[in-house]
N, C-alpha and C. Protein backbone atom coordinates (compact mmCIF):
# COMPACT_ATOMS: atom_id res chain seq x y z
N UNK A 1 77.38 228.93 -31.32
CA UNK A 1 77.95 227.75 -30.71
C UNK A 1 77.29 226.54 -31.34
N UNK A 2 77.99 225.56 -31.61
CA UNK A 2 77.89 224.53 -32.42
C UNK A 2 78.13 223.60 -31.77
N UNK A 3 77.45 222.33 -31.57
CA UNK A 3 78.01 221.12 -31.26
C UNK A 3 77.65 219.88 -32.07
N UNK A 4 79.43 219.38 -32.11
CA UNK A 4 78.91 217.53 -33.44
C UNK A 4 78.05 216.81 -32.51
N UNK A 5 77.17 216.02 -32.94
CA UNK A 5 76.49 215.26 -32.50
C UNK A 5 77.45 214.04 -32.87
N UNK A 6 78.39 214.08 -33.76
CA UNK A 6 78.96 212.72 -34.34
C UNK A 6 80.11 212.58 -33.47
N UNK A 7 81.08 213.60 -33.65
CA UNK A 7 82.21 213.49 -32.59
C UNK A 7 81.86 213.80 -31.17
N UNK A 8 80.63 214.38 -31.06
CA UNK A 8 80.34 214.73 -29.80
C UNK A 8 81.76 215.96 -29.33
N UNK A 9 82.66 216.70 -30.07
CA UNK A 9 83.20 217.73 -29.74
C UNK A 9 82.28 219.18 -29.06
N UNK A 10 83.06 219.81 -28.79
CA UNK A 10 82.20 221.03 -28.08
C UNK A 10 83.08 222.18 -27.88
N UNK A 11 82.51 223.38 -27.98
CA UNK A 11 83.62 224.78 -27.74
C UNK A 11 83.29 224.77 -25.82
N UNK A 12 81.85 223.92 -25.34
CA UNK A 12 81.48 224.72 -24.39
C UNK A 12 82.74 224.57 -23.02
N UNK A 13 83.48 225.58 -22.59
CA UNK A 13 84.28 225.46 -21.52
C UNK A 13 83.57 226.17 -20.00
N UNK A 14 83.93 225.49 -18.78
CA UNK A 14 83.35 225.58 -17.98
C UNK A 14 84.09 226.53 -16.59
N UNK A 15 84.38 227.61 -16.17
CA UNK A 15 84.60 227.46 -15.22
C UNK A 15 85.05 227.00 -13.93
N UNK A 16 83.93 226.59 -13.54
CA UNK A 16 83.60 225.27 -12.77
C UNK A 16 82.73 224.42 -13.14
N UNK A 17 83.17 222.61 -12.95
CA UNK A 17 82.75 222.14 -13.24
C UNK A 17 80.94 221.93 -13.16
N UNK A 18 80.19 221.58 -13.82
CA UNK A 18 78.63 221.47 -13.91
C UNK A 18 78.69 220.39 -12.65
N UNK A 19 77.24 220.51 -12.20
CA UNK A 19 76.34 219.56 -11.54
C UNK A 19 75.27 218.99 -12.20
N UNK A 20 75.09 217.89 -12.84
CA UNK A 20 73.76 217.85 -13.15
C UNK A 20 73.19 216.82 -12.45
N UNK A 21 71.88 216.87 -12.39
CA UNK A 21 70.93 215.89 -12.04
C UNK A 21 70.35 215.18 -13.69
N UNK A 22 70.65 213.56 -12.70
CA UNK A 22 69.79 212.96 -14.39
C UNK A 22 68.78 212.69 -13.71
N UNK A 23 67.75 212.63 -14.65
CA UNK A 23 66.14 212.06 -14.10
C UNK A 23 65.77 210.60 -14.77
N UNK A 24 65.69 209.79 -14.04
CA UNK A 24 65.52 208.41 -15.14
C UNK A 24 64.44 207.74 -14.67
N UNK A 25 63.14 207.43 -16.01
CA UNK A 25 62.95 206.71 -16.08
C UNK A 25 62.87 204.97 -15.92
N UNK A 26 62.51 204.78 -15.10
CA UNK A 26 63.34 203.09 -14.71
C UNK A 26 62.17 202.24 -15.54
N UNK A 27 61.49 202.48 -16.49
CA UNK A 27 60.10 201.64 -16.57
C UNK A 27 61.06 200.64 -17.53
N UNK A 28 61.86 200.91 -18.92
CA UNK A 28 62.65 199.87 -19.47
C UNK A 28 64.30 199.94 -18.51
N UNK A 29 64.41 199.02 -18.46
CA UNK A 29 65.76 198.66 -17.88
C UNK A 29 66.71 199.20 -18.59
N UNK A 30 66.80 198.13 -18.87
CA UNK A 30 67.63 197.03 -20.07
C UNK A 30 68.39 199.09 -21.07
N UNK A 31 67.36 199.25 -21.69
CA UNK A 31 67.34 200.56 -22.71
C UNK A 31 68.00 201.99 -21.54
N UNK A 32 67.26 201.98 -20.06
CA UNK A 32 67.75 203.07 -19.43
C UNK A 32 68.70 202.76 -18.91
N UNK A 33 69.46 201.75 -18.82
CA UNK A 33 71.17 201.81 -18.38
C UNK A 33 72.50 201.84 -18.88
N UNK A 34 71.57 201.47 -20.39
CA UNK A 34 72.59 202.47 -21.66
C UNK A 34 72.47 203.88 -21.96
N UNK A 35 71.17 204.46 -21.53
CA UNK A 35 71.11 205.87 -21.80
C UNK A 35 71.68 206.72 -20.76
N UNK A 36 71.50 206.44 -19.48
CA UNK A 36 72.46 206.26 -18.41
C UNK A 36 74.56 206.17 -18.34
N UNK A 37 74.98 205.49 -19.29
CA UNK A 37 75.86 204.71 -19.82
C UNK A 37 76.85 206.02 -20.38
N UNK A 38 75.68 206.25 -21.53
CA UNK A 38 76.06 207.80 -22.33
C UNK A 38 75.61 208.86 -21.91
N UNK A 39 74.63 208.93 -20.66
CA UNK A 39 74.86 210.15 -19.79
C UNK A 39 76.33 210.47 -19.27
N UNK A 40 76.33 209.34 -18.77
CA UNK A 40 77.59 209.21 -17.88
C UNK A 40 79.06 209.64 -18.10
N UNK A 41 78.91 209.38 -19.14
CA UNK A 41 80.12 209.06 -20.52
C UNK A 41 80.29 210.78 -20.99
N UNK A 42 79.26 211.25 -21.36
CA UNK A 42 79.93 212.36 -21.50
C UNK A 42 79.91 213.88 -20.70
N UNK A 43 79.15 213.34 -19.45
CA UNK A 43 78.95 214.37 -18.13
C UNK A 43 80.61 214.24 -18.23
N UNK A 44 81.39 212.89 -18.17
CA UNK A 44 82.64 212.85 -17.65
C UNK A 44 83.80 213.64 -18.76
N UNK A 45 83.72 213.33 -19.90
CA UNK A 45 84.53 214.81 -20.65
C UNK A 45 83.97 216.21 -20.22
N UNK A 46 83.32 216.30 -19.65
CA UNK A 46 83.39 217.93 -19.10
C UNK A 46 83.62 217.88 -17.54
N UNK A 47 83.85 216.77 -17.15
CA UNK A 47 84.46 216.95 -15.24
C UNK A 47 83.25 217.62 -14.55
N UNK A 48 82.27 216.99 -15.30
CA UNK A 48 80.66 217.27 -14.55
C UNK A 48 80.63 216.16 -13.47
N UNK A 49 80.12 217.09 -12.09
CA UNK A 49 79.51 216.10 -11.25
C UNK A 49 77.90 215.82 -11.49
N UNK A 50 77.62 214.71 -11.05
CA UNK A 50 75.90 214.38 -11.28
C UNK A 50 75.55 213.49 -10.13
N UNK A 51 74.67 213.80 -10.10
CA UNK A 51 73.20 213.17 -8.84
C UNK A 51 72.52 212.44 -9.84
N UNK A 52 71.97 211.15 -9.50
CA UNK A 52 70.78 210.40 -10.26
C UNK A 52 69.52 209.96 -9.73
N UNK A 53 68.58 210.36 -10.22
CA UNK A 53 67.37 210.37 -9.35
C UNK A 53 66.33 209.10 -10.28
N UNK A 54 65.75 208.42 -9.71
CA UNK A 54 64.72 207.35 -10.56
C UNK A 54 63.43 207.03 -10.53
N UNK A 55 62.56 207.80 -10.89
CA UNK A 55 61.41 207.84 -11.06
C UNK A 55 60.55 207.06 -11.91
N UNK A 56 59.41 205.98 -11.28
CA UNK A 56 58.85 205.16 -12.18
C UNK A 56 58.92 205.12 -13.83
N UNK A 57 58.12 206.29 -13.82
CA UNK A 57 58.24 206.69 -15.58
C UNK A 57 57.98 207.99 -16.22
N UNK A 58 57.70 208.57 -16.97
CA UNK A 58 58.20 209.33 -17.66
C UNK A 58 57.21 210.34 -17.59
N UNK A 59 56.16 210.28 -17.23
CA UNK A 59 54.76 211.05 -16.44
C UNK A 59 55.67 211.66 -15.81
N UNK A 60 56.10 211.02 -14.88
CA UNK A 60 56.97 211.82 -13.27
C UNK A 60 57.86 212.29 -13.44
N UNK A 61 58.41 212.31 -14.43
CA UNK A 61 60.16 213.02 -14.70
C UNK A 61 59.63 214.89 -14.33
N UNK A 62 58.67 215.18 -15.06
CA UNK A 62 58.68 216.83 -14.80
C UNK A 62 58.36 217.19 -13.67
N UNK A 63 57.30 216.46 -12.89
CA UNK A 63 57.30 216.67 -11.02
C UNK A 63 58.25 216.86 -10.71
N UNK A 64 59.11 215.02 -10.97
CA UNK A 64 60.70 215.25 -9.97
C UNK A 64 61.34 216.19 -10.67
N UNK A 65 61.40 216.78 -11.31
CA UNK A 65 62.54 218.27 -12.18
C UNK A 65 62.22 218.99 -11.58
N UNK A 66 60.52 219.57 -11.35
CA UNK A 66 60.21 220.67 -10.32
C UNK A 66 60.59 220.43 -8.65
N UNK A 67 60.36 219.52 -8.64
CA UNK A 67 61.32 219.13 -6.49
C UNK A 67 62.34 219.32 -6.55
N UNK A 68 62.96 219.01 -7.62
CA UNK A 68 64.94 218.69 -7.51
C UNK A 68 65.28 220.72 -7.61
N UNK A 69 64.68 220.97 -8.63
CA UNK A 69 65.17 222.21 -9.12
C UNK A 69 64.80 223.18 -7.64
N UNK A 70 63.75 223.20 -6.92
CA UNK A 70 63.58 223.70 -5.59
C UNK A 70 64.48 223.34 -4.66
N UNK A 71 65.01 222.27 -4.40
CA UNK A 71 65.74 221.70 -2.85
C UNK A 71 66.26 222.74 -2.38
N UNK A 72 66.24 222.56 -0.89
CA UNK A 72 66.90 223.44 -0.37
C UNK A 72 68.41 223.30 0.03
N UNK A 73 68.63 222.42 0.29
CA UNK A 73 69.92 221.59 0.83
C UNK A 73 70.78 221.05 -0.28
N UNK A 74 72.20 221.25 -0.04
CA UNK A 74 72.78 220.49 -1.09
C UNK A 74 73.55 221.35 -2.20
N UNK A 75 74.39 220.67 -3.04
CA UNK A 75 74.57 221.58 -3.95
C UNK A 75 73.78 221.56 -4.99
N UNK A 76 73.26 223.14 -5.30
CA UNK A 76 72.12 223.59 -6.60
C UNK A 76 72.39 222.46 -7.87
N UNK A 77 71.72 221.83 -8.82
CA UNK A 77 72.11 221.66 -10.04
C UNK A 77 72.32 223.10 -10.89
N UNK A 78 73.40 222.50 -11.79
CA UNK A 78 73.24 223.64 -12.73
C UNK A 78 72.47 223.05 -14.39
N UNK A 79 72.11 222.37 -14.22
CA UNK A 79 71.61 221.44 -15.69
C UNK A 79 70.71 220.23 -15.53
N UNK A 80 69.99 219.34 -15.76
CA UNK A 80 69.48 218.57 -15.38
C UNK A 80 68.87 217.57 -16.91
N UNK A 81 68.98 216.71 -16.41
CA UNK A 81 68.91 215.43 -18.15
C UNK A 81 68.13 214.63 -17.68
N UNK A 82 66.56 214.70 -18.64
CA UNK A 82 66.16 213.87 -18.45
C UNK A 82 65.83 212.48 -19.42
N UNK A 83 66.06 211.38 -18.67
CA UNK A 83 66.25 210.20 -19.73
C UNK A 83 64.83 208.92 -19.30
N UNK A 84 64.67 208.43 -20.36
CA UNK A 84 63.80 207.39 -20.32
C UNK A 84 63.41 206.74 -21.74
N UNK A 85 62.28 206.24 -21.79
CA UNK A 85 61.94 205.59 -23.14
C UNK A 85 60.52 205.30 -23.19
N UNK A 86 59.82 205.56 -23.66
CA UNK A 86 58.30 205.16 -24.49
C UNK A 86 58.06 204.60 -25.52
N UNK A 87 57.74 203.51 -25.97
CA UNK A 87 57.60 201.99 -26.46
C UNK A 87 56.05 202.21 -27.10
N UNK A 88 55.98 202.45 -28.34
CA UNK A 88 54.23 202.38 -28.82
C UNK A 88 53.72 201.03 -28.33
N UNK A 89 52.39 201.22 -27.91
CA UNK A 89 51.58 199.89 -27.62
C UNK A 89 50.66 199.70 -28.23
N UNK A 90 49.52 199.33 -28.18
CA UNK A 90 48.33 199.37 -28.78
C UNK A 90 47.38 199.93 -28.50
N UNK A 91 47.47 201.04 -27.64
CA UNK A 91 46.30 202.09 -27.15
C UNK A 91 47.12 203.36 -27.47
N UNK A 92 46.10 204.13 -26.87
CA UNK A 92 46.18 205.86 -27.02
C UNK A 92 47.42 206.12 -26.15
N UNK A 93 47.59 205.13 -25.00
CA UNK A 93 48.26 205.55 -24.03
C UNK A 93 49.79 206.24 -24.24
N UNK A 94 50.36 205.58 -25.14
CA UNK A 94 51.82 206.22 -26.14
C UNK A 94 51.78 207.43 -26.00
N UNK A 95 50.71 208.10 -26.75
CA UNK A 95 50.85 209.61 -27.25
C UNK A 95 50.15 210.34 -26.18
N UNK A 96 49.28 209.89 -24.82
CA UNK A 96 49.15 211.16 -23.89
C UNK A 96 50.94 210.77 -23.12
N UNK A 97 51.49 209.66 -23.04
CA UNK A 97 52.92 209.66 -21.98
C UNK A 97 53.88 210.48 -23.12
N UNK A 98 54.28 210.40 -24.44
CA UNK A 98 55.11 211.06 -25.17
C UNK A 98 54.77 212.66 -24.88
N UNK A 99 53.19 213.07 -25.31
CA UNK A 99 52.83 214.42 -25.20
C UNK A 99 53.56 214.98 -23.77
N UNK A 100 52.34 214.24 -23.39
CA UNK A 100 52.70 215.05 -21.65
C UNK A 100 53.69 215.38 -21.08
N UNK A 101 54.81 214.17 -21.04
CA UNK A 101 55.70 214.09 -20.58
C UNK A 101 56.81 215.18 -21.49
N UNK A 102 56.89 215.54 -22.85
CA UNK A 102 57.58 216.75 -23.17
C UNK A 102 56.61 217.85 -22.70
N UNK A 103 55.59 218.00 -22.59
CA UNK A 103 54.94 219.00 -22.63
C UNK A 103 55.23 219.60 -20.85
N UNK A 104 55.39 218.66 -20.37
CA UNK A 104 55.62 218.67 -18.81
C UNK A 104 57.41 219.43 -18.41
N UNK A 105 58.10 218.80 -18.79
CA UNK A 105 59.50 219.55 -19.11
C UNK A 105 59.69 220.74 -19.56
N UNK A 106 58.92 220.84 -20.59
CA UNK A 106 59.08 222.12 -21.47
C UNK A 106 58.51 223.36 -20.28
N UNK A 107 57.23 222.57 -20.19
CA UNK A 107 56.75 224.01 -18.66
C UNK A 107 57.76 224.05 -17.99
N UNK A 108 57.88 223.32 -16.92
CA UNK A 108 58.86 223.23 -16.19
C UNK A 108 60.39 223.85 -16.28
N UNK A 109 60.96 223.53 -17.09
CA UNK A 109 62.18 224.16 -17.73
C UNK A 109 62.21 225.52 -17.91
N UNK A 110 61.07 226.13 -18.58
CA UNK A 110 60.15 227.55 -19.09
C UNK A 110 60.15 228.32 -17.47
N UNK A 111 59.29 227.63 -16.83
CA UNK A 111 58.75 228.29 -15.94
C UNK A 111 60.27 228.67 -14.42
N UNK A 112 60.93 227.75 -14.78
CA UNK A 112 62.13 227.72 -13.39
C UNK A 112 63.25 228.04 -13.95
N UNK A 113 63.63 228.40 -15.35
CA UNK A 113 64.35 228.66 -15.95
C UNK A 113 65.89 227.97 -15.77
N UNK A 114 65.36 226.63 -16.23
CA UNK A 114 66.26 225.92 -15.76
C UNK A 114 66.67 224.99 -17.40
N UNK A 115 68.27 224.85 -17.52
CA UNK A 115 69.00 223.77 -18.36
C UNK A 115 68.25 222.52 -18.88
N UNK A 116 67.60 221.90 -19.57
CA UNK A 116 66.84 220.69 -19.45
C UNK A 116 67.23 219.81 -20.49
N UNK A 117 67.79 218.69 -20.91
CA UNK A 117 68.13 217.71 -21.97
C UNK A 117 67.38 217.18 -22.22
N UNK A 118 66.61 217.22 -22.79
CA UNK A 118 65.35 215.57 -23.28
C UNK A 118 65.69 214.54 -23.59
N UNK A 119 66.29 213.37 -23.00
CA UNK A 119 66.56 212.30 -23.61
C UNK A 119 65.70 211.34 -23.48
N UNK A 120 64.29 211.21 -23.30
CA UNK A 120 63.26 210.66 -23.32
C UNK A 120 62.56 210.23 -24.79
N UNK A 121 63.51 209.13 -24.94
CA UNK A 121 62.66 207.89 -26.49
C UNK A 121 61.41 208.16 -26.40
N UNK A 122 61.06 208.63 -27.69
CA UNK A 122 59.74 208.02 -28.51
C UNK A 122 59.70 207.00 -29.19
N UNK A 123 59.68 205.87 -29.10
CA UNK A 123 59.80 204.97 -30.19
C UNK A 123 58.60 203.54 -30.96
N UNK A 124 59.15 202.80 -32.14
CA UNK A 124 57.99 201.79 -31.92
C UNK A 124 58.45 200.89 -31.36
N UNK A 125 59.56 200.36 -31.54
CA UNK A 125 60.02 199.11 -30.74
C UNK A 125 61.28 198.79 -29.78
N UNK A 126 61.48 198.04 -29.47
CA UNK A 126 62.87 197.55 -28.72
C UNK A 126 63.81 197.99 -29.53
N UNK A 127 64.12 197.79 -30.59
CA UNK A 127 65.16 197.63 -31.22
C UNK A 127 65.73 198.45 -31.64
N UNK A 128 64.63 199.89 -31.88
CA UNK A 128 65.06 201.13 -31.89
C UNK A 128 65.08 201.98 -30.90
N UNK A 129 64.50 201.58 -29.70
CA UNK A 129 65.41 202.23 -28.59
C UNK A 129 66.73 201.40 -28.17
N UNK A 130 67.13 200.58 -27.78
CA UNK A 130 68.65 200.01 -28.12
C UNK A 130 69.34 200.56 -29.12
N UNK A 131 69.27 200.90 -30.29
CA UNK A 131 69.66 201.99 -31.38
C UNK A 131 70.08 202.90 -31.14
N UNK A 132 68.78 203.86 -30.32
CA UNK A 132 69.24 205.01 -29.91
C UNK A 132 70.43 205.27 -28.37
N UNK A 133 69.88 204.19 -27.60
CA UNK A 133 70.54 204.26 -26.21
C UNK A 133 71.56 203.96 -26.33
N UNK A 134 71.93 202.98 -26.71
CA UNK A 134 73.66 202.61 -26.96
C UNK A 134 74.56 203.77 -27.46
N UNK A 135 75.59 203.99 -26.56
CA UNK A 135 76.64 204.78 -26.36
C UNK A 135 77.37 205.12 -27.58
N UNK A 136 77.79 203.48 -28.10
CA UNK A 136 78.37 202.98 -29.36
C UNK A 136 77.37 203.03 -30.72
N UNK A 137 76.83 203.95 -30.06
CA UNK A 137 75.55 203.87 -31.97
C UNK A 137 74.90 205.50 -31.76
N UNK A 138 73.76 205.60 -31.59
CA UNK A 138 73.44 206.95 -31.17
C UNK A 138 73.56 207.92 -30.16
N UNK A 139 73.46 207.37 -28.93
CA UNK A 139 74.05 207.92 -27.71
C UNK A 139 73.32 208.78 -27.30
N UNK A 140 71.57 208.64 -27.55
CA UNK A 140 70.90 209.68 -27.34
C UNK A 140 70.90 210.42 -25.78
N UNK A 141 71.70 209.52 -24.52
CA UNK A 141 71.94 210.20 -23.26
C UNK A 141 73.39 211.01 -23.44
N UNK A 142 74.10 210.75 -23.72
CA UNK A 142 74.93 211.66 -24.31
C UNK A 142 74.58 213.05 -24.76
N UNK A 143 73.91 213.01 -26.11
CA UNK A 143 73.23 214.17 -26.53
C UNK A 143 72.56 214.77 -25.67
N UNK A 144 71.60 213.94 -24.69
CA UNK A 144 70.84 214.87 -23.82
C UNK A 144 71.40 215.31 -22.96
N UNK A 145 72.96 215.27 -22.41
CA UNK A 145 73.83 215.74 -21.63
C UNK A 145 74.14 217.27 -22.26
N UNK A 146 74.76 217.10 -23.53
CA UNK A 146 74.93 217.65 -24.11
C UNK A 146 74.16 219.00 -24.48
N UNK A 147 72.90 219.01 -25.04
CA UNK A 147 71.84 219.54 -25.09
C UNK A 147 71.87 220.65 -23.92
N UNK A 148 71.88 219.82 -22.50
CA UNK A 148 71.51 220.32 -20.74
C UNK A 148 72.49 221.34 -20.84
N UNK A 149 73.78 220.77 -20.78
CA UNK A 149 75.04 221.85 -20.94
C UNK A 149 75.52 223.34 -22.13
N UNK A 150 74.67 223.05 -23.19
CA UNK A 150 74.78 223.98 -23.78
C UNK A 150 73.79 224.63 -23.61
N UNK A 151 72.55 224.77 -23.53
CA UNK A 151 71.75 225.74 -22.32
C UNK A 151 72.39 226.11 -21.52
N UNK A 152 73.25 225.27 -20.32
CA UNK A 152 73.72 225.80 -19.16
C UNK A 152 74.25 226.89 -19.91
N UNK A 153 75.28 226.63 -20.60
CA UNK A 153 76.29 227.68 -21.19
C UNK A 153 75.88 228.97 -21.50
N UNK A 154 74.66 228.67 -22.31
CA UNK A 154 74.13 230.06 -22.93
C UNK A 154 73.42 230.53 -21.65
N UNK A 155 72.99 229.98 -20.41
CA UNK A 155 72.34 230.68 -19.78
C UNK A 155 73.45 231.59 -19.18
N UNK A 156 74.85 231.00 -18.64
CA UNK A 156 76.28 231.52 -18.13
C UNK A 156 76.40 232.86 -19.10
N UNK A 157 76.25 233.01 -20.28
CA UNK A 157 76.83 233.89 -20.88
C UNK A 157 75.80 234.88 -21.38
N UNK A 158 74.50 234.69 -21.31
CA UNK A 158 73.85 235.48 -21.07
C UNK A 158 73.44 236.68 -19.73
N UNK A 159 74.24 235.69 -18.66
CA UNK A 159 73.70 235.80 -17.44
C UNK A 159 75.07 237.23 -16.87
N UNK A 160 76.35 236.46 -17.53
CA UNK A 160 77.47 237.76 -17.48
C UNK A 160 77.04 238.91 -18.06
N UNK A 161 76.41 239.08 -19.24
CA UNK A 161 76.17 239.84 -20.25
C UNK A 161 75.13 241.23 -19.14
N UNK A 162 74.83 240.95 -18.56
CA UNK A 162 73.83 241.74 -17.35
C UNK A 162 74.48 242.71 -16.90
């Protein structure tokens, strides 16, 4: 299974429609309501419903993935995208929030065996996260939709395969 990143086409067909939860970052605005934008944008070519949850920053995205992915109430996610952005500064601080914060997902995801999109910017400046976030240019929430759902998929068709 293959997916364009350019046309953003896809073989993946659904059943029933997905649930996902996005996890966002709120620390840049401005950058997370375009990544948001192209979450949005292409949850909606697959007739995905989504929940949005907003967590300071990008430390906290894998906590809230581990609460959300537990709830008891509600309907289950089947996928979950997480979006934000990290901005180099002039300390160390960049590379323990970039590390951690994948390193935090990746457990998480691993351990609950759960769908996970990374759409969480690494970047040096403004200008290249606007680059990436914009819908109309890279669409990196898009992709991380994308990403969530084709896991989902392979987990679906692994999961028949039983």
């Amino acid at each position: 299974m293959q997916i364009s990143s350019e046309n953003k086409t896809s073989p993946l067909r659904f059943q029933n429609p997905p649930h996902v939860l996005i996890l966002e970052a709120r620390f840049y605005t401005r950058v997370n309501d375009l990544l948001v934008d192209g979450a949005k944008s292409t949850l909606k070519k697959f007739n995905a419903t989504h929940e949005l949850m907003a967590v300071p920053g990008a430390l906290e995205i894998p906590s809230a993935l581990q609460f959300a992915s537990q709830r008891k109430t509600g309907r289950p996610f089947d996928a979950y995208v997480a979006l934000g952005c990290i901005i180099r500064g002039e300390s160390y601080h960049y590379d323990i929030v970039c590390n951690e914060s994948a390193r935090g997902l990746m457990d998480v995801s691993l351990k609950f065996d759960l769908a996970v999109g990374n759409g969480i910017l690494t970047i040096e400046n403004e200008e290249q996260a606007l680059e990436r976030a914009d819908k109309s240019r890279l669409d990196k929430g898009g992709d991380a939709v994308l990403a969530a759902l084709s896991l989902f998929y392979l987990k679906l068709t692994y999961e028949s395969e039983k």
